[in-house]
Protein backbone atom coordinates (compact mmCIF):
# COMPACT_ATOMS: atom_id res chain seq x y z
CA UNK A 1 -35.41 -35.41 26.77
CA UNK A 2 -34.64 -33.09 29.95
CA UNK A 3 -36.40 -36.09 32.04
CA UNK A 4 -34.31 -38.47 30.74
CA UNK A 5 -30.99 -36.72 30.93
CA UNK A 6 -32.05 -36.24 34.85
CA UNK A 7 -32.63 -39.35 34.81
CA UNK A 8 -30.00 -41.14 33.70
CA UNK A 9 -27.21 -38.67 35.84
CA UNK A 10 -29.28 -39.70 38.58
CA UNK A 11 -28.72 -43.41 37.71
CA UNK A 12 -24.82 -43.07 36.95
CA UNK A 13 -24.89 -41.75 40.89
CA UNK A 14 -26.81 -43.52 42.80
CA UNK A 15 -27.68 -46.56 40.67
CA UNK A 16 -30.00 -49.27 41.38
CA UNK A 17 -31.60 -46.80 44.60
CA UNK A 18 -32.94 -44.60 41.71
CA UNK A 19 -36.45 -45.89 41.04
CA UNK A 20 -38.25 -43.92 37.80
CA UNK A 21 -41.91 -42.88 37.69
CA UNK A 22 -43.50 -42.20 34.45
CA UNK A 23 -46.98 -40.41 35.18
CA UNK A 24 -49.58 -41.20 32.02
CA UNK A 25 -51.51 -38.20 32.73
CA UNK A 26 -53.87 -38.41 29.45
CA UNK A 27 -52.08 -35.53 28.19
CA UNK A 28 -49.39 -36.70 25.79
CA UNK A 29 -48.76 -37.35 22.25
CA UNK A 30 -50.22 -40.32 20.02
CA UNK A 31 -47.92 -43.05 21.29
CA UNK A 32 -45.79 -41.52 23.63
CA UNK A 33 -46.65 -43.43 26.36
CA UNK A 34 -45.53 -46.49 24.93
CA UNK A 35 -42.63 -45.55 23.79
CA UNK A 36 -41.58 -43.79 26.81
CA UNK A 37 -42.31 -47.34 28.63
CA UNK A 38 -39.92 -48.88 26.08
CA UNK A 39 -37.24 -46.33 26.30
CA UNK A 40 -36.24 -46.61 30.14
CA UNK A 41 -37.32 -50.12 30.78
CA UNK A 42 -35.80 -51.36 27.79
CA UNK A 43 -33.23 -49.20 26.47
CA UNK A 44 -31.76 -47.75 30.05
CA UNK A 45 -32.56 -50.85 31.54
CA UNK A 46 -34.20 -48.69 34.75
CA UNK A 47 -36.51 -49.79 37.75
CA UNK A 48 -39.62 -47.74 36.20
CA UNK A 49 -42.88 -47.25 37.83
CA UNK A 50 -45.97 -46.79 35.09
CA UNK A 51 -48.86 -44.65 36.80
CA UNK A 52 -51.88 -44.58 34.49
CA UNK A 53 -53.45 -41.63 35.93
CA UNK A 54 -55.38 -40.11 33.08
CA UNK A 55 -58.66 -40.01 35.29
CA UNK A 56 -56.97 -37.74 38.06
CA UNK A 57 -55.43 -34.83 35.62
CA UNK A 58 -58.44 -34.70 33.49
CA UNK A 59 -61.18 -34.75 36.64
CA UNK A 60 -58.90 -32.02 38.23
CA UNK A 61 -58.79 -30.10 34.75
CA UNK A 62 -62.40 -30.38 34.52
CA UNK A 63 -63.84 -26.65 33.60
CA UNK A 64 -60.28 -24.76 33.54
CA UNK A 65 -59.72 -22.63 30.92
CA UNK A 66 -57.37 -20.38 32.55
CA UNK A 67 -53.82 -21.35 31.59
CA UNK A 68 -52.29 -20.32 34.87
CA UNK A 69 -55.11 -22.47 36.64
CA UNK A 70 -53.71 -25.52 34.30
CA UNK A 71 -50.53 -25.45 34.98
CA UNK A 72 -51.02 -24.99 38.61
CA UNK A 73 -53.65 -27.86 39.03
CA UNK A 74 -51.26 -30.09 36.85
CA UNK A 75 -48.19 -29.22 39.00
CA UNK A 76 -50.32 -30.17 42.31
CA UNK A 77 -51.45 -33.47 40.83
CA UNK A 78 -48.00 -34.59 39.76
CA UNK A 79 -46.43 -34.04 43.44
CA UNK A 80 -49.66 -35.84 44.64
CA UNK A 81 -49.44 -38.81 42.19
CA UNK A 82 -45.68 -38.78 43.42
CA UNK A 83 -46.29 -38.76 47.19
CA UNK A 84 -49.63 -41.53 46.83
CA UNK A 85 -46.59 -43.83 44.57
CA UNK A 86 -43.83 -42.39 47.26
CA UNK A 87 -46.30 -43.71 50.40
CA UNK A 88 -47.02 -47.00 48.63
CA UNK A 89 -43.35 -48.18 47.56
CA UNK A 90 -41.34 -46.58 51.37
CA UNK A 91 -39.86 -43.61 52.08
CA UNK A 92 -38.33 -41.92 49.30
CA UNK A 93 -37.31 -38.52 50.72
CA UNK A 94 -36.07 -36.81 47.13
CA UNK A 95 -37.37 -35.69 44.02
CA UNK A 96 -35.61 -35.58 41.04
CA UNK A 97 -37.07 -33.70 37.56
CA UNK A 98 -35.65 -32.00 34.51
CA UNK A 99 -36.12 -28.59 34.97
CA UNK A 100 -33.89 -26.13 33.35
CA UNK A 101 -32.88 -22.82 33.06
CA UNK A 102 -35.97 -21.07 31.06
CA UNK A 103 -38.42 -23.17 32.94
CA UNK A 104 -36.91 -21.28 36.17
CA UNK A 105 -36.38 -17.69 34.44
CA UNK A 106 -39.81 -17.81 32.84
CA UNK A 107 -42.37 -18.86 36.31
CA UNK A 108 -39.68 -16.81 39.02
CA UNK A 109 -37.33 -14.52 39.68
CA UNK A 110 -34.28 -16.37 39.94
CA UNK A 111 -30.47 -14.77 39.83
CA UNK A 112 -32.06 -11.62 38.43
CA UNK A 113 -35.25 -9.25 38.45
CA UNK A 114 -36.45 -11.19 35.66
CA UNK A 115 -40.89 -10.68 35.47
CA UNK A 116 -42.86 -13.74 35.68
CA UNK A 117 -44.15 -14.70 31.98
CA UNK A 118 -45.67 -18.10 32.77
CA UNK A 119 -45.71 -20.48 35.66
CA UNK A 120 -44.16 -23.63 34.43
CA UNK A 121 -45.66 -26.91 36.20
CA UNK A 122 -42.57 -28.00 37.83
CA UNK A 123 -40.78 -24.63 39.02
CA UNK A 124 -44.03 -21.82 40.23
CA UNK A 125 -46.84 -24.58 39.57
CA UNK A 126 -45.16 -27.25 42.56
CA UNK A 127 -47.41 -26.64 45.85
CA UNK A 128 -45.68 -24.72 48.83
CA UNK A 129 -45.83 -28.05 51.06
CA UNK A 130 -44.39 -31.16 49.72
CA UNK A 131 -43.04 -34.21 51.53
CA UNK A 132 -39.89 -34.32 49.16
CA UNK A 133 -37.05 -32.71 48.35
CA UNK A 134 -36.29 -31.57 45.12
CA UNK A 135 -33.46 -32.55 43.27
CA UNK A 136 -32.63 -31.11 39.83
CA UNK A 137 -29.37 -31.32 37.78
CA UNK A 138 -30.30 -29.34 34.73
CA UNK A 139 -31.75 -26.77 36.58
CA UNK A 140 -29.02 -23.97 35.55
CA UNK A 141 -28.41 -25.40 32.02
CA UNK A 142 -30.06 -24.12 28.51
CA UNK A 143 -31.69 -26.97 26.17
CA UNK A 144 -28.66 -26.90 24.16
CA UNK A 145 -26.55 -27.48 27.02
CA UNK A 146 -28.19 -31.03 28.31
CA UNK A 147 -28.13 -31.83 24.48
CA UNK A 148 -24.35 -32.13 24.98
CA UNK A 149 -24.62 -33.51 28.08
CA UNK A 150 -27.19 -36.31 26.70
CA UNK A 151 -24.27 -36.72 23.84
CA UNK A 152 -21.42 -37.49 26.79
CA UNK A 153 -23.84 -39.93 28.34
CA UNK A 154 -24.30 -41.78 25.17
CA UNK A 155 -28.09 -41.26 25.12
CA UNK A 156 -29.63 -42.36 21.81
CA UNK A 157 -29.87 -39.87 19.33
CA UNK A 158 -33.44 -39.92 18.98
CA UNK A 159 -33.52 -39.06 22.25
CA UNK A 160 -31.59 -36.21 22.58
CA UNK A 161 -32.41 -34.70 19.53
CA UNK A 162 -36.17 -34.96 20.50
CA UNK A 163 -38.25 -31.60 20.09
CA UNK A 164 -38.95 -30.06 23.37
CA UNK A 165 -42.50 -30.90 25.08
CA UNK A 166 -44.01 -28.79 27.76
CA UNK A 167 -44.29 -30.61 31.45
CA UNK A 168 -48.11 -29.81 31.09
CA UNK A 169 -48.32 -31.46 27.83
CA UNK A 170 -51.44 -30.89 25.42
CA UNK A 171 -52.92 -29.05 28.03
CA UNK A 172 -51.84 -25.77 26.91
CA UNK A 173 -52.07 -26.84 23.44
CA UNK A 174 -55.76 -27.28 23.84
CA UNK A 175 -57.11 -23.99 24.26
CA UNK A 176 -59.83 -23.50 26.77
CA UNK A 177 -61.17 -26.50 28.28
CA UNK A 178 -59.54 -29.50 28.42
CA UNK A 179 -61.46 -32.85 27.47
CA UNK A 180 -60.98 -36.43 26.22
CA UNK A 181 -62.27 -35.79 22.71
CA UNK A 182 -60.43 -32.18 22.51
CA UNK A 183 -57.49 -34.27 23.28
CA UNK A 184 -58.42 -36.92 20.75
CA UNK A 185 -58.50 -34.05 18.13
CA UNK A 186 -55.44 -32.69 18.69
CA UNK A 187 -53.64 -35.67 18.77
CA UNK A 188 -54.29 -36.88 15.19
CA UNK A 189 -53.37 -33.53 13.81
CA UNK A 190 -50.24 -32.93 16.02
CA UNK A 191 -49.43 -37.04 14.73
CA UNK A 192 -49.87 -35.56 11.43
CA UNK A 193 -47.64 -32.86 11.72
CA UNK A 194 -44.49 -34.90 13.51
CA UNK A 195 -45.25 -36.88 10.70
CA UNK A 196 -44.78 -34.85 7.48
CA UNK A 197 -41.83 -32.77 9.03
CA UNK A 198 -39.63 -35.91 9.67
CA UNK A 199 -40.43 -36.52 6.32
CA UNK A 200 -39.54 -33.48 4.79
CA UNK A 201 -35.91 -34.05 7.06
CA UNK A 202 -36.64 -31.10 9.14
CA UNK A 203 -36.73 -32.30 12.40
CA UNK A 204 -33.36 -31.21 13.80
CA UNK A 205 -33.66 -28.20 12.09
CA UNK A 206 -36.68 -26.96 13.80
CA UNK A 207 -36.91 -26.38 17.42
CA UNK A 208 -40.52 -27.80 17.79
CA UNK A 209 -43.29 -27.76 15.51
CA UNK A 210 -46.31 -29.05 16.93
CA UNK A 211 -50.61 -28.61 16.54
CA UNK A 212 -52.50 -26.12 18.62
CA UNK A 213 -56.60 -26.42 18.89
CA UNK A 214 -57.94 -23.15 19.24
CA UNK A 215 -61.34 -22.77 20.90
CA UNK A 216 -63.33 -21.62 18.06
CA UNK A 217 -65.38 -22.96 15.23
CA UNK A 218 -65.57 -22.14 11.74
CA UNK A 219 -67.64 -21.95 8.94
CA UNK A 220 -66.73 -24.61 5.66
CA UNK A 221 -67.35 -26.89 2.73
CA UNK A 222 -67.00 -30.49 2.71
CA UNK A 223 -68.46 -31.83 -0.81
CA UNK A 224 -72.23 -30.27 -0.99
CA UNK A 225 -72.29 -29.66 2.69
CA UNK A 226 -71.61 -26.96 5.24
CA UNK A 227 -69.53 -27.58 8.19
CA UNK A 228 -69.42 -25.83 11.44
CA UNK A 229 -66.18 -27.51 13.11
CA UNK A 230 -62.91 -26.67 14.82
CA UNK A 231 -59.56 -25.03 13.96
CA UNK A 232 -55.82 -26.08 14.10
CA UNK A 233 -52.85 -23.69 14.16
CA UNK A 234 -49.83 -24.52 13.19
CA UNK A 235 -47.02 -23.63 15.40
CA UNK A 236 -43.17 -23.61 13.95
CA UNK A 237 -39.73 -22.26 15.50
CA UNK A 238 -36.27 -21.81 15.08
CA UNK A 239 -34.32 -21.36 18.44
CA UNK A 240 -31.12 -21.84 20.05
CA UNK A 241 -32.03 -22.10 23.74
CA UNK A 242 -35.95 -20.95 23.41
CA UNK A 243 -35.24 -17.51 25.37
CA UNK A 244 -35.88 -16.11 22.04
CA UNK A 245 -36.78 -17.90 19.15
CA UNK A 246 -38.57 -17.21 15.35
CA UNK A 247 -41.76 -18.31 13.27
CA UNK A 248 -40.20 -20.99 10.59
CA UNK A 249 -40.48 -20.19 6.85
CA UNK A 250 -41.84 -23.77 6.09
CA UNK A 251 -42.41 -24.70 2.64
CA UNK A 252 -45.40 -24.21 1.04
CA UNK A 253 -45.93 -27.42 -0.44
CA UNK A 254 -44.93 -29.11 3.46
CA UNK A 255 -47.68 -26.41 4.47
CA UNK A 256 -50.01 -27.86 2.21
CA UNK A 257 -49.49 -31.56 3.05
CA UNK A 258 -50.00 -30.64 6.71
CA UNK A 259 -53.36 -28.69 6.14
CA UNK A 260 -54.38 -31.31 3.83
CA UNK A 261 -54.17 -34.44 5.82
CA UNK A 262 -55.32 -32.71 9.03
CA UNK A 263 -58.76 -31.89 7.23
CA UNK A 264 -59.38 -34.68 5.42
CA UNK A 265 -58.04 -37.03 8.30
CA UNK A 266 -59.43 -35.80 11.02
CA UNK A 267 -62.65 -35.71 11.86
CA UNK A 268 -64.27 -32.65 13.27
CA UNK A 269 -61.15 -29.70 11.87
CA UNK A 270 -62.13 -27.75 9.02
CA UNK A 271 -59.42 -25.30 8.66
CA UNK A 272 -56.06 -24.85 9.97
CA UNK A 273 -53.95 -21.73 9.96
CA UNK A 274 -50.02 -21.28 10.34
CA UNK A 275 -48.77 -18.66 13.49
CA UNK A 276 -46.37 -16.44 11.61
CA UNK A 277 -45.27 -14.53 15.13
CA UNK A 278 -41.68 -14.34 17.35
CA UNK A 279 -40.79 -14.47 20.60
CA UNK A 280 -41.05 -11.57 21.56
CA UNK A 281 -43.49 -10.74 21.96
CA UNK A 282 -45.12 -13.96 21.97
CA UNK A 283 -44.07 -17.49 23.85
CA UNK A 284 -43.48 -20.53 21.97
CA UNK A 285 -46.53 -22.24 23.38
CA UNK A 286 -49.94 -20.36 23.12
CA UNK A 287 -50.86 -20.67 26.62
């Protein structure tokens, strides 16, 4: 949502000059790319560039467990893909991206002695040296804030009422090393999820609720069999502007559903759990 807000005040200035580059880095939600694709070329009627660089994020991932290390590598390969697709179409001197406010306060001190929590791919994760220069709009604005915006610029609803997604994408939602059948995993059971809380109506009422794969195994039963296989947690908020926000008291039947499907649909989980804690003292995203 931040991306596209940027985006489209970006457009309303400088129109046709604005040329939009959508980076498939193999980390995103089931389907995402597709409808991302749809959105701007179709919907905003925008000059969009489609990058499939899966290969580069996930060879550059490749043994990083460290989520510091993940963010930083993925901030370095973004401004790389950018200045490769920069070279290739002429000289495009600026950068323009969606940061905001607790993307800035959380990777640097900015306005403030504010402590680094975590470096956030497009603020402390950017590389020193870069031919661009940046431009962001939303940089001193809360989520809520360029939700109102996205309202005055007559974005669609499903767009600016979309859960927040981190920059690094399932990256940090896979803990430990990132590969292309951890990310498999995770994507069925984080499908699952979106799934059952639009249909319970709680979309808008949550501030995200997404699938986390932890890097451990567990011990369980599937008909006369043991299984030895992986674990989902469940992560649900409630926040205003995610400076602070607070585990969601989903329902237990929606819990069941969730666990449920997640188990018997995809192959290779055998138990998921539900992350009961705040922030503080712990971040919305695990890593």
């Amino acid at each position: 949502m931040d991306s596209a807000v940027a985006a489209v005040l970006v457009h309303r200035a400088v129109g046709d000059q604005l040329t939009c580059m959508f980076v498939d880095n193999g980390l995103l939600r089931k389907g995402e790319p597709e409808s991302v694709v749809h959105t701007f070329r179709d919907a905003f009627k925008m000059n969009l560039v489609h990058v499939e660089a899966s290969r580069r994020f996930l060879d550059a991932l490749r043994g990083v467990t460290d989520p510091e290390l993940k963010r930083k590598r993925i901030g370095a390969e973004f401004i790389g893909v950018f200045e490769d697709e920069a070279r290739r179409l002429g000289e495009i001197p600026w950068l323009a991206q969606g940061t905001l406010y607790p993307d800035v306060i959380e990777s640097v001190s900015f306005k403030g002695p504010s402590a680094t929590i975590k470096t956030h791919h497009n603020v402390g994760g950017l590389p020193t040296k870069m031919t661009f220069k940046l431009l962001e709009p939303l940089r001193e604005l809360f989520k809520d804030e360029v939700r109102r915006v996205g309202e005055l610029l007559g974005l669609p609803s499903e767009i600016v009422w979309r859960q927040p997604f981190p920059g690094p994408g399932l990256a940090i939602r896979v803990l430990g090393e990132v590969t292309p059948e951890r990310l498999d995993l995770l994507r069925e059971a984080d499908a699952i999820v979106q799934d059952e809380v639009r249909g319970a109506g709680l979309e808008r009422e949550l501030w995200q609720a997404f699938a986390v794969l932890l890097p451990v195994r567990t011990v369980g039963v599937m008909g006369d069999f043991r299984t030895y296989a992986q674990v989902i947690a469940l992560r649900a908020v409630m926040s205003q502007d995610a400076m602070t926000a607070d585990w969601a008291r989903l329902p237990y039947d929606l819990l069941g559903r969730i666990s449920n499907r997640i188990i018997n649909e995809v192959k290779g989980i055998n138990r998921v759990v539900f992350d009961v804690s705040s922030k503080p003292p712990s971040t919305i995203e695990w890593e």
